[in-house]
Protein backbone atom coordinates (compact mmCIF):
# COMPACT_ATOMS: atom_id res chain seq x y z
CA UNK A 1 -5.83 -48.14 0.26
CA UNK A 2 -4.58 -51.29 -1.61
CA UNK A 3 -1.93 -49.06 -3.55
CA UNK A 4 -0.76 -47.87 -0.60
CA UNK A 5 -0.35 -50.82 1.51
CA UNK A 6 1.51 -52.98 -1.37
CA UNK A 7 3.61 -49.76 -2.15
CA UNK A 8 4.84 -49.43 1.52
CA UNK A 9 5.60 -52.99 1.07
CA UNK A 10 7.75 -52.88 -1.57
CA UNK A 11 9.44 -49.63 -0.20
CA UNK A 12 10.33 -51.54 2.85
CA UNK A 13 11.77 -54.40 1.29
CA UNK A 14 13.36 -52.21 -0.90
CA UNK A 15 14.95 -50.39 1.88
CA UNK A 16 15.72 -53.33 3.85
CA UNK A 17 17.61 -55.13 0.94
CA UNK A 18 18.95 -52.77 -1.27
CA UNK A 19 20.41 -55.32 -3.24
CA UNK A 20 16.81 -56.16 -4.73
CA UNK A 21 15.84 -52.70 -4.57
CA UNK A 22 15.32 -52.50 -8.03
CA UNK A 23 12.80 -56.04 -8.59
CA UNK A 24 10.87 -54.61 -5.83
CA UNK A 25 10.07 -51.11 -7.40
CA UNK A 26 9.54 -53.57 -10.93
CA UNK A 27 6.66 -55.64 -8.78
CA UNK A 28 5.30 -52.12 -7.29
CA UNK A 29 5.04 -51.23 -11.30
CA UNK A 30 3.43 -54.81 -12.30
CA UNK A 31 0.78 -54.43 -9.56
CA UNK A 32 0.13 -51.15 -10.36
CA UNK A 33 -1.22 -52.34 -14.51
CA UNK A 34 -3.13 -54.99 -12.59
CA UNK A 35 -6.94 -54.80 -13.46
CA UNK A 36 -8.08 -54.55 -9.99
CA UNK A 37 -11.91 -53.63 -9.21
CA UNK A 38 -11.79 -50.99 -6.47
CA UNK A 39 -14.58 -50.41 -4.51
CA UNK A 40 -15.77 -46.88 -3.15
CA UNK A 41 -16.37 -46.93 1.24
CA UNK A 42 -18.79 -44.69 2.88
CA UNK A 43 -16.84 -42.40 4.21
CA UNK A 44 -19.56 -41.02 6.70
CA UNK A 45 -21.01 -44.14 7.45
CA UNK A 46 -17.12 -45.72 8.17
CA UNK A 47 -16.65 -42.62 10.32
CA UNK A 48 -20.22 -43.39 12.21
CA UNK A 49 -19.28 -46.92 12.32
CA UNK A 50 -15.70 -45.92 13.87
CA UNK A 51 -16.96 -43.93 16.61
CA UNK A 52 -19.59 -46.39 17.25
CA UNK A 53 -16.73 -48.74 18.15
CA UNK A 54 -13.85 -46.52 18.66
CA UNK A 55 -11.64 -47.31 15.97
CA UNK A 56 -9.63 -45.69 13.51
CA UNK A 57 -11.51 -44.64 10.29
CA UNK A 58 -8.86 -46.68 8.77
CA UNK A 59 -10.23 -49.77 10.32
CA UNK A 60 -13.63 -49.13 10.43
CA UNK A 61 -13.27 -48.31 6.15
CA UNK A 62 -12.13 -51.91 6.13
CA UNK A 63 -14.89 -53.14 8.26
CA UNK A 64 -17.70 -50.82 6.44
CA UNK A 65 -16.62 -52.31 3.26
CA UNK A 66 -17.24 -55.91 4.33
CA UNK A 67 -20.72 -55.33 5.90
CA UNK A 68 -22.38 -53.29 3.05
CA UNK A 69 -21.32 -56.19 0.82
CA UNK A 70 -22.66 -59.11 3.72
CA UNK A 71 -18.66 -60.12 3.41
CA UNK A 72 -16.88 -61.59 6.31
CA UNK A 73 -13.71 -59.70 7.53
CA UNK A 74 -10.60 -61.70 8.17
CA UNK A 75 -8.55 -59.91 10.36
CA UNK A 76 -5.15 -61.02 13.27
CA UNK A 77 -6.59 -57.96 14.98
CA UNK A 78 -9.30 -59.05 17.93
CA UNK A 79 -10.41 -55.77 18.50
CA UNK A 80 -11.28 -55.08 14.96
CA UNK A 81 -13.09 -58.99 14.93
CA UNK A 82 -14.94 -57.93 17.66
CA UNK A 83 -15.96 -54.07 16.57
CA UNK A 84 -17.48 -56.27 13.44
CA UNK A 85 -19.05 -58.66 14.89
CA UNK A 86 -21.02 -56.31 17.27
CA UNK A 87 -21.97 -53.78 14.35
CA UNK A 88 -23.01 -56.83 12.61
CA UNK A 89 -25.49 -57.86 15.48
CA UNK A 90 -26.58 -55.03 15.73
CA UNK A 91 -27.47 -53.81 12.20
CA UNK A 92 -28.36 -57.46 11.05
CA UNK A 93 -29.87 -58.61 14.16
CA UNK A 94 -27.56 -62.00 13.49
């Protein structure tokens, strides 16, 4: 999802200033030979965990990801904080 999420980001500012169009596809390209560690999410259990706590699968992969490593998640979204927490009580018994 990373690639994604940085490449929308650089298409946007791309679009919105066209006159640094062309650094912003450059950084896209430099992030892209970055070394970077991905890590696989569990699909079904991310889609059990989303309908546990109605959310998105996108949100839940996120969350998933966090609690089969014992991360925290750092999030501006409450509702996602919240989902977390209570799947987090309630598979850790914290």
């Amino acid at each position: 999802m990373l690639c994604y999420e940085i490449g929308n980001v650089a298409l946007t500012k791309a679009r919105r200033y066209p006159d640094i169009a062309d650094d912003c596809i450059e950084a896209y390209d430099i992030f892209l030979r970055l070394k970077i560690q991905f890590a696989k999410v569990g699909l079904r259990e991310a889609l059990a965990f989303a309908q546990r706590r109605n959310l998105t699968i996108y949100d839940a992969s996120y969350a998933w990801l966090a609690l089969s490593r014992g991360l925290d998640l750092i999030s501006l979204d409450r509702r996602l904080i919240a989902a977390f927490e209570a799947e987090k009580s309630a598979t850790h018994g914290r």
